[in-house]
PDB file of N, CA and C in Angstrom:
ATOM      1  N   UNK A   1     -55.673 -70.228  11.159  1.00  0.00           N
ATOM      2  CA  UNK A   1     -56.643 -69.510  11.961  1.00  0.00           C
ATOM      3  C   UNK A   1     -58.005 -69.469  11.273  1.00  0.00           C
ATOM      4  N   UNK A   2     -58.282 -70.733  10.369  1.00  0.00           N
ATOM      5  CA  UNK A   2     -59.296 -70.568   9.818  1.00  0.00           C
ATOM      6  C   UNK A   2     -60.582 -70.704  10.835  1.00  0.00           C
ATOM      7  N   UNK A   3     -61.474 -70.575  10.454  1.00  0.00           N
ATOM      8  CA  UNK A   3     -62.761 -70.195  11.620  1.00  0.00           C
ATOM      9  C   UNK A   3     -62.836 -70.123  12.993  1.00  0.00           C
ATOM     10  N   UNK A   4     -61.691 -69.472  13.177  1.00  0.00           N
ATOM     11  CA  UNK A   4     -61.307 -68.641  14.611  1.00  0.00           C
ATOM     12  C   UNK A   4     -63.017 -68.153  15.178  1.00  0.00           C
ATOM     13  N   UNK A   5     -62.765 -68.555  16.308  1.00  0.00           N
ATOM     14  CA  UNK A   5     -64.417 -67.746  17.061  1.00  0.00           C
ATOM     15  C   UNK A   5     -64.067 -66.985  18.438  1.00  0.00           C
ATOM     16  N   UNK A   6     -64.297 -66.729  18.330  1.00  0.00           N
ATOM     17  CA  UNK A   6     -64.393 -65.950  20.205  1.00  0.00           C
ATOM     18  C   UNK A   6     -65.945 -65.181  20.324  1.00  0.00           C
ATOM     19  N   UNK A   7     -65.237 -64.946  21.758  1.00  0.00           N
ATOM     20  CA  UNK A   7     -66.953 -64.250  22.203  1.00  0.00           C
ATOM     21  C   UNK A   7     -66.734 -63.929  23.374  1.00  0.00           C
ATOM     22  N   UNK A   8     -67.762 -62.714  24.166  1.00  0.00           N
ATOM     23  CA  UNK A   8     -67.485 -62.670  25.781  1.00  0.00           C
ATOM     24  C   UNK A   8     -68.796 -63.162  26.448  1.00  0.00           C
ATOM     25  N   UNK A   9     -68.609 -63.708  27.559  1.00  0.00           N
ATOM     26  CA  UNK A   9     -69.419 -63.839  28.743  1.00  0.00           C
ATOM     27  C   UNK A   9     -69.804 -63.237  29.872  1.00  0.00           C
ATOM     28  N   UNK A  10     -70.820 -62.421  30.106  1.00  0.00           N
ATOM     29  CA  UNK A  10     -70.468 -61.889  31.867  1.00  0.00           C
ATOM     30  C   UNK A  10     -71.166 -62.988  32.765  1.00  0.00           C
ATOM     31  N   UNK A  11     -70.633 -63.295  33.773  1.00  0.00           N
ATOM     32  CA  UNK A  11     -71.245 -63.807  34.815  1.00  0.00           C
ATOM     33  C   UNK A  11     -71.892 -62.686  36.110  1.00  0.00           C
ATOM     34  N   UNK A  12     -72.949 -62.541  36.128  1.00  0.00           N
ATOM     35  CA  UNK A  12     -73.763 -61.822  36.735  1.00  0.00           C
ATOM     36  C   UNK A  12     -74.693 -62.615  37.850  1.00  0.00           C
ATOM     37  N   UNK A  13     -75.341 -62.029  38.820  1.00  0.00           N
ATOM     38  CA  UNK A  13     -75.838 -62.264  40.146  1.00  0.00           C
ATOM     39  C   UNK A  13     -76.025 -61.775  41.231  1.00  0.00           C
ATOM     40  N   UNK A  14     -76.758 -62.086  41.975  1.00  0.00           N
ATOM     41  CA  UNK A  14     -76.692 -61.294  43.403  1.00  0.00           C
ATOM     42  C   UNK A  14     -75.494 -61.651  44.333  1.00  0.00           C
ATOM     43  N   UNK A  15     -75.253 -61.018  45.187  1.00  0.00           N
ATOM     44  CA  UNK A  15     -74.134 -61.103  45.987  1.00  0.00           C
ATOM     45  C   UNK A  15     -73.914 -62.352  46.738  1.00  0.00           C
ATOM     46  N   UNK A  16     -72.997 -63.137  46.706  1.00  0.00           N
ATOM     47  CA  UNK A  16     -72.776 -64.448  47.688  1.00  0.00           C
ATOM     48  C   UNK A  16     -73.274 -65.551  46.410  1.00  0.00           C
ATOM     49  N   UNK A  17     -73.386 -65.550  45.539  1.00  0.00           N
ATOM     50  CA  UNK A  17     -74.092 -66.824  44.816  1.00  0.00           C
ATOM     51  C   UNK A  17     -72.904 -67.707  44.089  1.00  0.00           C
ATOM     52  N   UNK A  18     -71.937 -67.335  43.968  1.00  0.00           N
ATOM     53  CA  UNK A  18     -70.647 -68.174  43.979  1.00  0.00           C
ATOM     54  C   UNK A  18     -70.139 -67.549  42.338  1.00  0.00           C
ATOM     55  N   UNK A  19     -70.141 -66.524  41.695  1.00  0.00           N
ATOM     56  CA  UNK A  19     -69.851 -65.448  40.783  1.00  0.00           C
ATOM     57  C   UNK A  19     -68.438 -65.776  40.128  1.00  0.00           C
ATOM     58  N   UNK A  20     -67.580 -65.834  41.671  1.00  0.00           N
ATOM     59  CA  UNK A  20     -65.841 -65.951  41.121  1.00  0.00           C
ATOM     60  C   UNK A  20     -65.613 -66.519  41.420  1.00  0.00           C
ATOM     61  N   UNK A  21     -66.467 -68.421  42.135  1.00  0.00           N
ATOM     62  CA  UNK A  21     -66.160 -69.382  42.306  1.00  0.00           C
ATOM     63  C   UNK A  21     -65.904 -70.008  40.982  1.00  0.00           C
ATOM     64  N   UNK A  22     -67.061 -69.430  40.249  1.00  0.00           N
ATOM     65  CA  UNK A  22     -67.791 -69.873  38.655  1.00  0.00           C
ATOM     66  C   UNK A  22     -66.773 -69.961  37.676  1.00  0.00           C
ATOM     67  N   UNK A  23     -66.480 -68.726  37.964  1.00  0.00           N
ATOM     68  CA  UNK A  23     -65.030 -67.861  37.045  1.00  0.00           C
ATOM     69  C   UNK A  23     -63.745 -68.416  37.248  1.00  0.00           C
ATOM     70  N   UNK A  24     -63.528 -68.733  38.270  1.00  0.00           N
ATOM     71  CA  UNK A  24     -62.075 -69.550  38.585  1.00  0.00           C
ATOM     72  C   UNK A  24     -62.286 -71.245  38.021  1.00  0.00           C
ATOM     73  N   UNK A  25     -63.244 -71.641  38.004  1.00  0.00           N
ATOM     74  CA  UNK A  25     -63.697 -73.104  37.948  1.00  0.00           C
ATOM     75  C   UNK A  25     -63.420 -72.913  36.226  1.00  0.00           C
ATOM     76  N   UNK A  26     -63.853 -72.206  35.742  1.00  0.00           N
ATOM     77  CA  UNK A  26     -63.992 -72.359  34.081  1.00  0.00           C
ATOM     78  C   UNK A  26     -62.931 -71.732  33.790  1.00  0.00           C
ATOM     79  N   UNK A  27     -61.911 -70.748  34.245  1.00  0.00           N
ATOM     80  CA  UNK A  27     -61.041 -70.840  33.470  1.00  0.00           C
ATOM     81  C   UNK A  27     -59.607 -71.795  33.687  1.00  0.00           C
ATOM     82  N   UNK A  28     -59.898 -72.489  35.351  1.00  0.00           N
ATOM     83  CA  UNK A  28     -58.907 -73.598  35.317  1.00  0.00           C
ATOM     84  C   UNK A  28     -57.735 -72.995  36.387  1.00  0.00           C
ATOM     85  N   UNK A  29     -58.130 -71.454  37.073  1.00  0.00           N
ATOM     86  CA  UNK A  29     -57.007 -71.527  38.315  1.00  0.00           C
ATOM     87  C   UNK A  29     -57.814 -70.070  38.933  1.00  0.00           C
ATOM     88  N   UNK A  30     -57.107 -69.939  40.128  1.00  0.00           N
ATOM     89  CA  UNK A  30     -57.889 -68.943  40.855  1.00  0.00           C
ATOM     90  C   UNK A  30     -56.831 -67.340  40.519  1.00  0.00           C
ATOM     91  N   UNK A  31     -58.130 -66.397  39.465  1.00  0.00           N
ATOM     92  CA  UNK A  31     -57.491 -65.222  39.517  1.00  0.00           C
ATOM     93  C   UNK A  31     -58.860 -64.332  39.948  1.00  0.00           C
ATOM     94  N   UNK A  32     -59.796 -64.714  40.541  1.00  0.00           N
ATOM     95  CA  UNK A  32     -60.839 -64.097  41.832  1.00  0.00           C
ATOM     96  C   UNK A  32     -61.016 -64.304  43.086  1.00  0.00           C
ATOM     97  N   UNK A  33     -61.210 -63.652  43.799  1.00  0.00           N
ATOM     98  CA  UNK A  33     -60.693 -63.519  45.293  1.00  0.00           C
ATOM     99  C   UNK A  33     -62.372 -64.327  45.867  1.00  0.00           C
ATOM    100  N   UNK A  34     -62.480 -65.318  46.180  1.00  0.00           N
ATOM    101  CA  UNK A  34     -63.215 -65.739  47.088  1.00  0.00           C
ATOM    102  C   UNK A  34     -63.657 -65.440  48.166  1.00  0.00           C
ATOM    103  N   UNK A  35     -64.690 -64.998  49.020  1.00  0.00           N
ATOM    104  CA  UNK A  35     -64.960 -65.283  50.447  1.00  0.00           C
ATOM    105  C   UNK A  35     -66.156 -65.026  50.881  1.00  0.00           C
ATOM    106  N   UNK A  36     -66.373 -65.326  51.848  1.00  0.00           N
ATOM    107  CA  UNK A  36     -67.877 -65.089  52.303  1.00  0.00           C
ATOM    108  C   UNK A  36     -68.212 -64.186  52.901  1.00  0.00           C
ATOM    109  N   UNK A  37     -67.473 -63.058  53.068  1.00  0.00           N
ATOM    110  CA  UNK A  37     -67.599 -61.741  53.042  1.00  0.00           C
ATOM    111  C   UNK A  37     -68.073 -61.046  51.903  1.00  0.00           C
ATOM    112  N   UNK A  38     -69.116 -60.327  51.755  1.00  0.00           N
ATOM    113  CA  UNK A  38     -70.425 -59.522  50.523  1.00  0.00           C
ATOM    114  C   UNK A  38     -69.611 -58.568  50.056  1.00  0.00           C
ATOM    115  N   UNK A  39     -69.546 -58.569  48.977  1.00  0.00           N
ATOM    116  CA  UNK A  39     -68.828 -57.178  47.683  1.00  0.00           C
ATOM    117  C   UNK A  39     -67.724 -57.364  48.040  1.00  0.00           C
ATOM    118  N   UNK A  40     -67.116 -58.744  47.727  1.00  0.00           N
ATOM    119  CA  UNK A  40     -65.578 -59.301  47.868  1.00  0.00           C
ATOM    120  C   UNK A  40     -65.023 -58.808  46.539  1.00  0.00           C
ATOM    121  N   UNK A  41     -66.247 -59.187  45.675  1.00  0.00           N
ATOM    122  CA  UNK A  41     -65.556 -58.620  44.206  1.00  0.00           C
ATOM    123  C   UNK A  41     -66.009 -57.237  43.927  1.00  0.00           C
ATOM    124  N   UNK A  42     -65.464 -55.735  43.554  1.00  0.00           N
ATOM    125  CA  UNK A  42     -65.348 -54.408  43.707  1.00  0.00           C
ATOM    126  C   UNK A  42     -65.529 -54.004  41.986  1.00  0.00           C
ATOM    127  N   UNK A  43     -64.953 -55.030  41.142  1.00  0.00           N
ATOM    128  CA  UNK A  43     -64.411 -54.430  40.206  1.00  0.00           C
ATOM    129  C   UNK A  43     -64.739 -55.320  39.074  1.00  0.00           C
ATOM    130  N   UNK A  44     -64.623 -54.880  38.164  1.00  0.00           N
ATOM    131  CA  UNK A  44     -65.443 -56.316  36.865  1.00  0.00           C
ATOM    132  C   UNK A  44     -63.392 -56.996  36.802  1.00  0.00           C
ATOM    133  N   UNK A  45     -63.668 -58.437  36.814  1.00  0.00           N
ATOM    134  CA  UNK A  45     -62.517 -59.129  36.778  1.00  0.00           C
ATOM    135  C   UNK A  45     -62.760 -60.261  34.971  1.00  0.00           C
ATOM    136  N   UNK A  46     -61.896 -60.411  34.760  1.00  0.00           N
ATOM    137  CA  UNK A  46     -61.609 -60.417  33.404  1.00  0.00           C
ATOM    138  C   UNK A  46     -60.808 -61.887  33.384  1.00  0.00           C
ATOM    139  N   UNK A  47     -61.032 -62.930  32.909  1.00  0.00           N
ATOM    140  CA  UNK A  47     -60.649 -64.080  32.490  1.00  0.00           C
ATOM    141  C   UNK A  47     -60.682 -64.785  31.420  1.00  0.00           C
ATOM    142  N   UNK A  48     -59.629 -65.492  30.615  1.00  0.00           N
ATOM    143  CA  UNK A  48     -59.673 -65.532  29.704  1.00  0.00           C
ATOM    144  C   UNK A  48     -59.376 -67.006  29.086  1.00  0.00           C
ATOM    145  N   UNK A  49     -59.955 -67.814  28.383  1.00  0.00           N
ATOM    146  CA  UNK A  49     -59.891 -69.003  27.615  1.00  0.00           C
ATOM    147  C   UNK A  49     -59.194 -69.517  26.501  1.00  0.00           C
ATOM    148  N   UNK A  50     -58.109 -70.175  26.098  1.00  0.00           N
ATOM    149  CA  UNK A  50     -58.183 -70.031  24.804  1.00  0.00           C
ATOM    150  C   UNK A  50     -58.009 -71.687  24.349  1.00  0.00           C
ATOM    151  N   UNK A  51     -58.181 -71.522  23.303  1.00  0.00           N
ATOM    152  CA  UNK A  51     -58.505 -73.053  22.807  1.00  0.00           C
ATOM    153  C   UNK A  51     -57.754 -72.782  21.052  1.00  0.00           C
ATOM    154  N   UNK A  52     -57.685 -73.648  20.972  1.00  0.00           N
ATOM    155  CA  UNK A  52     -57.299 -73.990  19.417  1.00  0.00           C
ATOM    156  C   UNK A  52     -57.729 -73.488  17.934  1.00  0.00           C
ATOM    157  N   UNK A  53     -59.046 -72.971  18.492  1.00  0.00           N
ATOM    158  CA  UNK A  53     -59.663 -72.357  17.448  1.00  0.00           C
ATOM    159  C   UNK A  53     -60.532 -71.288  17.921  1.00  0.00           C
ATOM    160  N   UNK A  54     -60.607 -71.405  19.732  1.00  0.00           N
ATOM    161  CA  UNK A  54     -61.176 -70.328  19.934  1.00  0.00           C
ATOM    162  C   UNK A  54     -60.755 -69.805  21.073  1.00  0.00           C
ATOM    163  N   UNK A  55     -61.646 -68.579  21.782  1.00  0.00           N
ATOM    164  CA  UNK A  55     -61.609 -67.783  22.592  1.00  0.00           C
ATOM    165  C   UNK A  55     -62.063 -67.089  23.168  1.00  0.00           C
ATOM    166  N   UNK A  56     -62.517 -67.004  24.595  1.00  0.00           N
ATOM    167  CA  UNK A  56     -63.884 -67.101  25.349  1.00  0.00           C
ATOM    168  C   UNK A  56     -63.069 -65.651  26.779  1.00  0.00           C
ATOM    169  N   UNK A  57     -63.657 -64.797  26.709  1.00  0.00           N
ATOM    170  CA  UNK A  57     -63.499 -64.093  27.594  1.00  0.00           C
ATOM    171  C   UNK A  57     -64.676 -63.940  28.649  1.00  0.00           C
ATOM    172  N   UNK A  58     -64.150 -64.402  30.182  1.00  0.00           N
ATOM    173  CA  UNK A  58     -65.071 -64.318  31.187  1.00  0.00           C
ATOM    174  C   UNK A  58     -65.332 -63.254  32.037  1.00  0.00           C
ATOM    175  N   UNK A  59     -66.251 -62.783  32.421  1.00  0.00           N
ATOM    176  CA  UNK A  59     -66.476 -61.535  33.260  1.00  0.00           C
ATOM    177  C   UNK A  59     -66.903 -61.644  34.049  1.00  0.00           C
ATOM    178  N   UNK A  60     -66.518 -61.318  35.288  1.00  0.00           N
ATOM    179  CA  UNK A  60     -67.269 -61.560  36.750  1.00  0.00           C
ATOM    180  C   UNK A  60     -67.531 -60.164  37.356  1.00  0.00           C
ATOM    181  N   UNK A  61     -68.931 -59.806  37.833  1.00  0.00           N
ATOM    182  CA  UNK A  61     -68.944 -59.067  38.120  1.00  0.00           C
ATOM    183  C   UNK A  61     -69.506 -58.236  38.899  1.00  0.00           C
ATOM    184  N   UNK A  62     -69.427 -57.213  39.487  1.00  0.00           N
ATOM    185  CA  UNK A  62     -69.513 -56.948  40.960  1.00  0.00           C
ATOM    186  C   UNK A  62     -71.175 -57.571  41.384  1.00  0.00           C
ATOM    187  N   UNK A  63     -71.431 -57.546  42.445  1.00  0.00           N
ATOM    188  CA  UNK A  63     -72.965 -57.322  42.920  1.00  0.00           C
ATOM    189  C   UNK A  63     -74.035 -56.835  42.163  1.00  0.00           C
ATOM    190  N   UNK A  64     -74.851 -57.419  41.473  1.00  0.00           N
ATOM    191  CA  UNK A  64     -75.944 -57.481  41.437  1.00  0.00           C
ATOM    192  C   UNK A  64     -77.387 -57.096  41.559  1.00  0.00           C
ATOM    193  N   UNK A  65     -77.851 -56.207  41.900  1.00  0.00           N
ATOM    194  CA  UNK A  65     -79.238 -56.624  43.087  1.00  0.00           C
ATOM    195  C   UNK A  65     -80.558 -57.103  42.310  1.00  0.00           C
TER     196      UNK A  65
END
């Protein structure tokens, strides 16, 4: 576990700009609810990366303005 890294990310934006399209795309499967219905996402959603030496936590999160 020598030079282990991690770190977090939020993904932030105005409403409809594709937030937990972003979030599902980078971590590789869908655990955010999509749609084109406004304040689909309610709640900060939490995704997570891990790699070999590291570890990347994603944040998606509500609306914006």
């Amino acid at each position: 576990m020598e030079n282990f890294k991690s770190g977090f990310v939020s993904i932030i934006g105005k409403t409809n700009v594709g937030k937990s399209t972003l979030l599902n795309a980078l971590v590789g499967e869908k655990i955010a609810i999509m749609a084109n219905k406004t304040q689909t996402t309610r709640t900060a959603i939490k995704g997570i990366v891990n790699r070999e030496n590291a570890q990347i936590v994603f944040i998606d999160t509500p609306r914006n303005s």
